[in-house]
Protein backbone atom coordinates (compact mmCIF):
# COMPACT_ATOMS: atom_id res chain seq x y z
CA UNK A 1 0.00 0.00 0.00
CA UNK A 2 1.13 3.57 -0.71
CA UNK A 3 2.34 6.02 1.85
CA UNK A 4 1.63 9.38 1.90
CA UNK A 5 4.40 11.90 2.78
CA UNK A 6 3.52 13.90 5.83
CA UNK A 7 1.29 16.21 5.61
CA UNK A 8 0.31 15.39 1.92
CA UNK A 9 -3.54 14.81 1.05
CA UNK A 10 -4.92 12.07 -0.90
CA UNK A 11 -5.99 14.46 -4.19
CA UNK A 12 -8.08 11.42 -5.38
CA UNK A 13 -10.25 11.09 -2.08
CA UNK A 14 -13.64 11.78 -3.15
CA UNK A 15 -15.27 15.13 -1.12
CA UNK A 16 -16.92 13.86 2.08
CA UNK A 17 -20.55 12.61 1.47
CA UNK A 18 -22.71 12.74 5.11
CA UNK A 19 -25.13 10.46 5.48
CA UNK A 20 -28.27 9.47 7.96
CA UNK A 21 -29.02 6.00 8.04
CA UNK A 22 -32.99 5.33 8.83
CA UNK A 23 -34.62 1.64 9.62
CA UNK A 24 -35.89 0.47 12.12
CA UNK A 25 -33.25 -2.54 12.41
CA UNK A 26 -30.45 -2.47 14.51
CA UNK A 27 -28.47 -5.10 12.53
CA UNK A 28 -29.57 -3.52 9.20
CA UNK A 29 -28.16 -0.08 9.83
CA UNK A 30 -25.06 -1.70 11.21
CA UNK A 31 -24.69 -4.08 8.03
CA UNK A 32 -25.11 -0.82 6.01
CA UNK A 33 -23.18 1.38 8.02
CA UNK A 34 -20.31 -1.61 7.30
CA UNK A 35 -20.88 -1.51 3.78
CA UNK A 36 -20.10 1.72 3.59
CA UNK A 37 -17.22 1.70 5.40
CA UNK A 38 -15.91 -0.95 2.81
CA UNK A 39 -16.33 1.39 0.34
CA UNK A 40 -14.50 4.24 1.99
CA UNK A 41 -11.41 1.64 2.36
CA UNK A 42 -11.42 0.45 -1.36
CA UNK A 43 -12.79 3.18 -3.87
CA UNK A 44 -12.14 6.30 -3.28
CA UNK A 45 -15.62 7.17 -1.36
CA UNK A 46 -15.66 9.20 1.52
CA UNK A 47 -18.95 8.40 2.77
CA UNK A 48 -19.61 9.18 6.75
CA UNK A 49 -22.26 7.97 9.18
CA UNK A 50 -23.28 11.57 11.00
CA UNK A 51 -26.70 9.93 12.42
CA UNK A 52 -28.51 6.55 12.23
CA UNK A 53 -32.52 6.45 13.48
CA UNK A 54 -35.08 3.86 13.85
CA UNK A 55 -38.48 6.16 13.81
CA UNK A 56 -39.80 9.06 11.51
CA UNK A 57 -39.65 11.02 14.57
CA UNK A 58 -36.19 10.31 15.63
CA UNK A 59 -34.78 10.81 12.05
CA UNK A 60 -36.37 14.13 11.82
CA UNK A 61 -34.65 15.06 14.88
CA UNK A 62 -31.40 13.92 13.43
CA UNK A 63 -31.76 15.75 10.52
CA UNK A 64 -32.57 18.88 11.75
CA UNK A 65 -29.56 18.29 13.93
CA UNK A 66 -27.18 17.45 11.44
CA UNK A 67 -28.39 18.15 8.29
CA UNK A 68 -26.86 15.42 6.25
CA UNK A 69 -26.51 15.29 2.59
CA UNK A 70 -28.09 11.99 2.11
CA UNK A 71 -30.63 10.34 3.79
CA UNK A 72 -30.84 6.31 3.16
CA UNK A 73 -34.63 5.22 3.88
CA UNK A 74 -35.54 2.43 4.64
CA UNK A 75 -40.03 2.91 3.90
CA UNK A 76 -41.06 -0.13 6.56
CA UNK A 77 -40.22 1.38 9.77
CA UNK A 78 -42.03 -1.04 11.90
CA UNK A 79 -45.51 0.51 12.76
CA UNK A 80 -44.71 3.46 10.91
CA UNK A 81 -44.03 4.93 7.07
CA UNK A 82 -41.36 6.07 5.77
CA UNK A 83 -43.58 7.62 3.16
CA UNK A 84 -44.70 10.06 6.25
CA UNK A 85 -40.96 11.05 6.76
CA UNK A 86 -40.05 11.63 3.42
CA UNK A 87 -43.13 14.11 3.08
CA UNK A 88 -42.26 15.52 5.85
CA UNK A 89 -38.47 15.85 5.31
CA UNK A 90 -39.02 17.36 2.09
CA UNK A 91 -41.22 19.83 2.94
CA UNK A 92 -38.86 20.90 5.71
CA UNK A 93 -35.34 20.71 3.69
CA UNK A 94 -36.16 20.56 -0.06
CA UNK A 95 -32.66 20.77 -0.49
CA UNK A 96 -32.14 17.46 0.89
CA UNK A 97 -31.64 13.68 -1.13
CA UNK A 98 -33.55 10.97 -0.16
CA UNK A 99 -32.43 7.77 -1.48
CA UNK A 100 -34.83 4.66 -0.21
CA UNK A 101 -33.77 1.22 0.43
CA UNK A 102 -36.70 -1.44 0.36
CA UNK A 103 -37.20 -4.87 0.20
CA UNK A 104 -40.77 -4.15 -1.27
CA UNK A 105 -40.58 -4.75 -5.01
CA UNK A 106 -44.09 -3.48 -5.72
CA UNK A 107 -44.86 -0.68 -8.16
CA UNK A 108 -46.80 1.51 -5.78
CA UNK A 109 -43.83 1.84 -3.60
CA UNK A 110 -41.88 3.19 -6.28
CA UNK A 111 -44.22 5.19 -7.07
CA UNK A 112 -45.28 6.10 -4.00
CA UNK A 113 -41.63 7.25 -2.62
CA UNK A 114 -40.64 9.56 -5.87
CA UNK A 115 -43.77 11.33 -5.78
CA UNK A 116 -42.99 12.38 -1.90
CA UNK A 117 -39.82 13.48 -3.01
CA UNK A 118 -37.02 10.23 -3.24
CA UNK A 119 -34.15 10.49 -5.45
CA UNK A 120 -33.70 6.97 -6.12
CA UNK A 121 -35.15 3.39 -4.97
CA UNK A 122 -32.99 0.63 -4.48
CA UNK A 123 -33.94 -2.99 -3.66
CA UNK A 124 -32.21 -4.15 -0.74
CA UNK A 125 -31.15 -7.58 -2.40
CA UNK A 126 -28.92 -5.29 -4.60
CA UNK A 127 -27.46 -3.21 -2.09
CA UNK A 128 -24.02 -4.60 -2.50
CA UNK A 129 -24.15 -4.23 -6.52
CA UNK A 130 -25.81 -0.81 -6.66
CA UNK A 131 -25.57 1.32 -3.52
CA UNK A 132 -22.41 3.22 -4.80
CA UNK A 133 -23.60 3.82 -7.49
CA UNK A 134 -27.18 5.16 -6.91
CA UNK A 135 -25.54 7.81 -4.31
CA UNK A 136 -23.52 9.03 -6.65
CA UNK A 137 -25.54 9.44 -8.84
CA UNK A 138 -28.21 10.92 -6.83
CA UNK A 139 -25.40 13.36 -5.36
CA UNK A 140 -24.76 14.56 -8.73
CA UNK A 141 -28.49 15.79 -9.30
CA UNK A 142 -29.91 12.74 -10.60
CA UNK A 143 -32.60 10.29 -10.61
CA UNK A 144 -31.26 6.86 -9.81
CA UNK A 145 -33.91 4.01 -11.08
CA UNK A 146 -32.98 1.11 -12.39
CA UNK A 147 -34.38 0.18 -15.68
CA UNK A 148 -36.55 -2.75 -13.94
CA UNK A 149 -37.77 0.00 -11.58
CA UNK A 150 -38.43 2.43 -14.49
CA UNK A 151 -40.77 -0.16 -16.53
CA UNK A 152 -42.63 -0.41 -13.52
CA UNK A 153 -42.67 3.06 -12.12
CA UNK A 154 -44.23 4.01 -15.58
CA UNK A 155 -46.35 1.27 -16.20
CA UNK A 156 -47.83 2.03 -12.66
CA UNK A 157 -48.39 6.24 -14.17
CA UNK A 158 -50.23 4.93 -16.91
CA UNK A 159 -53.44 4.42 -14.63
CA UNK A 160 -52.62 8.20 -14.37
CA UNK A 161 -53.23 8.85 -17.66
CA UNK A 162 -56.34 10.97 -17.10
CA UNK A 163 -55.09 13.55 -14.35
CA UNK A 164 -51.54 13.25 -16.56
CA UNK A 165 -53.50 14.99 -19.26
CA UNK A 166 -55.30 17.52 -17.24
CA UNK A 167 -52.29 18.52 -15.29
CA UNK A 168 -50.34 18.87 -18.63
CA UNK A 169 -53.34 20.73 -19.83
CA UNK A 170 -53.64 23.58 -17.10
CA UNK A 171 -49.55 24.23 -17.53
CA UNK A 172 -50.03 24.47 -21.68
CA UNK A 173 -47.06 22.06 -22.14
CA UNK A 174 -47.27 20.84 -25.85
CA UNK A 175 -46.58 16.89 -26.96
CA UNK A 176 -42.88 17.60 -27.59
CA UNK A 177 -42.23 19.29 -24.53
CA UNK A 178 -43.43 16.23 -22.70
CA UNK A 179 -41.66 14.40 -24.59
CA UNK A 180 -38.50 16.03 -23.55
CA UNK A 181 -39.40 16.09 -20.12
CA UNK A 182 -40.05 12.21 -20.36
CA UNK A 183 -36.28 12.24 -21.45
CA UNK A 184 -35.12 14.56 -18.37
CA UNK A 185 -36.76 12.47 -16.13
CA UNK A 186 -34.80 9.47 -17.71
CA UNK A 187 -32.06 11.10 -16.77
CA UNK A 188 -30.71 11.70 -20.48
CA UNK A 189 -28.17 14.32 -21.29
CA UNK A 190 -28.69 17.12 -23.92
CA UNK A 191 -26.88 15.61 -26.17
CA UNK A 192 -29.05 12.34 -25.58
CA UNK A 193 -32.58 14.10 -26.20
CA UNK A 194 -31.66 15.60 -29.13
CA UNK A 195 -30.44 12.50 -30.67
CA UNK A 196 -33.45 10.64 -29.59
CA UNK A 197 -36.16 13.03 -30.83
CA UNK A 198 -33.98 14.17 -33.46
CA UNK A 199 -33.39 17.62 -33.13
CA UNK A 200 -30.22 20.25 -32.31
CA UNK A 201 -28.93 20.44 -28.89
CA UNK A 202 -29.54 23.88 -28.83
CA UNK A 203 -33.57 23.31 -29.39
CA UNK A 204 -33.28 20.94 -26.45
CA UNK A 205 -32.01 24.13 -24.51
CA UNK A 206 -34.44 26.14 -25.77
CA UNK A 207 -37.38 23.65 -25.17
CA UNK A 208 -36.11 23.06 -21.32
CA UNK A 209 -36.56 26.87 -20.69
CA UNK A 210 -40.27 26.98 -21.84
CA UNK A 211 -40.16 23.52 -19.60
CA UNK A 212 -39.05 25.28 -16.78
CA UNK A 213 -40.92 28.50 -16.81
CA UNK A 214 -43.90 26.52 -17.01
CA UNK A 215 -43.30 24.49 -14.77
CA UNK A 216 -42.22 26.93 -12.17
CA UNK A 217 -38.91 24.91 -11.53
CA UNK A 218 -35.11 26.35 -12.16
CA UNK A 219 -33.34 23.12 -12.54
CA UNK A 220 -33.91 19.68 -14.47
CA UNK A 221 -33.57 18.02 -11.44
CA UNK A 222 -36.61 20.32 -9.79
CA UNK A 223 -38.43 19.57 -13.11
CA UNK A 224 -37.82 16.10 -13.17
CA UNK A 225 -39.19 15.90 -9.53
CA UNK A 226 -42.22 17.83 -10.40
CA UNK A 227 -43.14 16.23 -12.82
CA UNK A 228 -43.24 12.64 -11.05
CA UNK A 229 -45.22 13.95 -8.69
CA UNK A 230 -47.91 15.45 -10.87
CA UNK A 231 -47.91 12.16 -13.01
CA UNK A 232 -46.92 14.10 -16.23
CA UNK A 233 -44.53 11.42 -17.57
């Protein structure tokens, strides 16, 4: 293993990530806790523990207190919801990423946890394969879903059709801005949209403005997060 001269910095050490664990297991949050400590000591992460809770109450104490960057949610906390935290979180510290961990492979859930204001959904079975990956990618203003999440989450918005059209409707978006909204929420790239609808980069630009002055929002991932929750996509 390398050593570092004294009083040298490791330049490739990633900036410091805080984190508040919340279930409602004690040997969960440590096996968690662990994993991310692994990941510290082998890639580069710099991931650190500032608060672990077991109840919607006690994690929005912790928060509050600490105000980590991440929060990893676990959405069966015993007698409670962690639906009821995440609303509540997010109305409190909109700022905040909420990335939930479930063992609940069911649509609704999915659903259910981007529309109170999740980041990403990850199964707990593939925790060890996808966890590093889904925070950074949520830390870097992004919607992590895996494409077996996606199929479902829209497959579940398609008994939203209706309000989908109404809502689109009342904020006068025409068919190709929702279809580049569709791709924002995808998570595609400029560059991306406009090869997938076939137009310049610079339309995409200019169609994202009209998206977000509609909309209200001042970034994608705002307008991405919108419009889950109002079932536009």
């Amino acid at each position: 293993m390398m050593t570092l001269p004294k009083g040298r910095v490791d330049s490739t050490r990633k900036k410091m990530i805080s984190i508040l664990l919340i279930d409602d297991q004690a040997a969960f949050r440590d096996g968690l806790q662990n994993l991310l400590n692994f990941y510290n000591s082998t890639g580069g992460e710099n991931f650190q523990v500032v608060g672990r809770a077991a109840s919607v109450e006690q994690a929005l104490k912790l928060s509050k207190e600490q105000h980590p960057a991440l929060v990893l949610l676990d959405l069966g906390l015993g007698q409670e919801d962690g639906i009821d935290f995440l609303t509540r979180y997010s109305d409190k510290q909109p700022q905040g990423k909420v990335l939930v961990l479930s063992g609940q492979r069911d649509d609704e859930w999915v659903f259910k946890a981007m529309q109170a204001g999740a980041r990403g959904f990850v199964f707990k079975q593939s925790l060890s394969k996808q966890l590093s990956e889904a925070i950074q990618t949520v830390m870097n203003e992004q919607i992590y879903l895996t494409p077996e999440l996606l199929t479902g989450f829209f497959r579940h918005f398609h008994f939203h059709a209706g309000r989908s059209l109404k809502v689109s409707s009342s904020l006068h978006l025409t068919d190709r801005e929702l279809e580049v909204l569709a791709c924002l929420v995808k998570g595609d790239s400029n560059a991306v949209i406009s090869q997938r609808l076939h137009i310049t980069v610079g339309t995409v630009k200019a169609y994202l403005r009209c998206i977000f002055e509609k909309m209200g929002v001042d970034s994608r991932t705002q307008a991405a997060l919108k419009a889950l929750k109002l079932g536009l996509v």
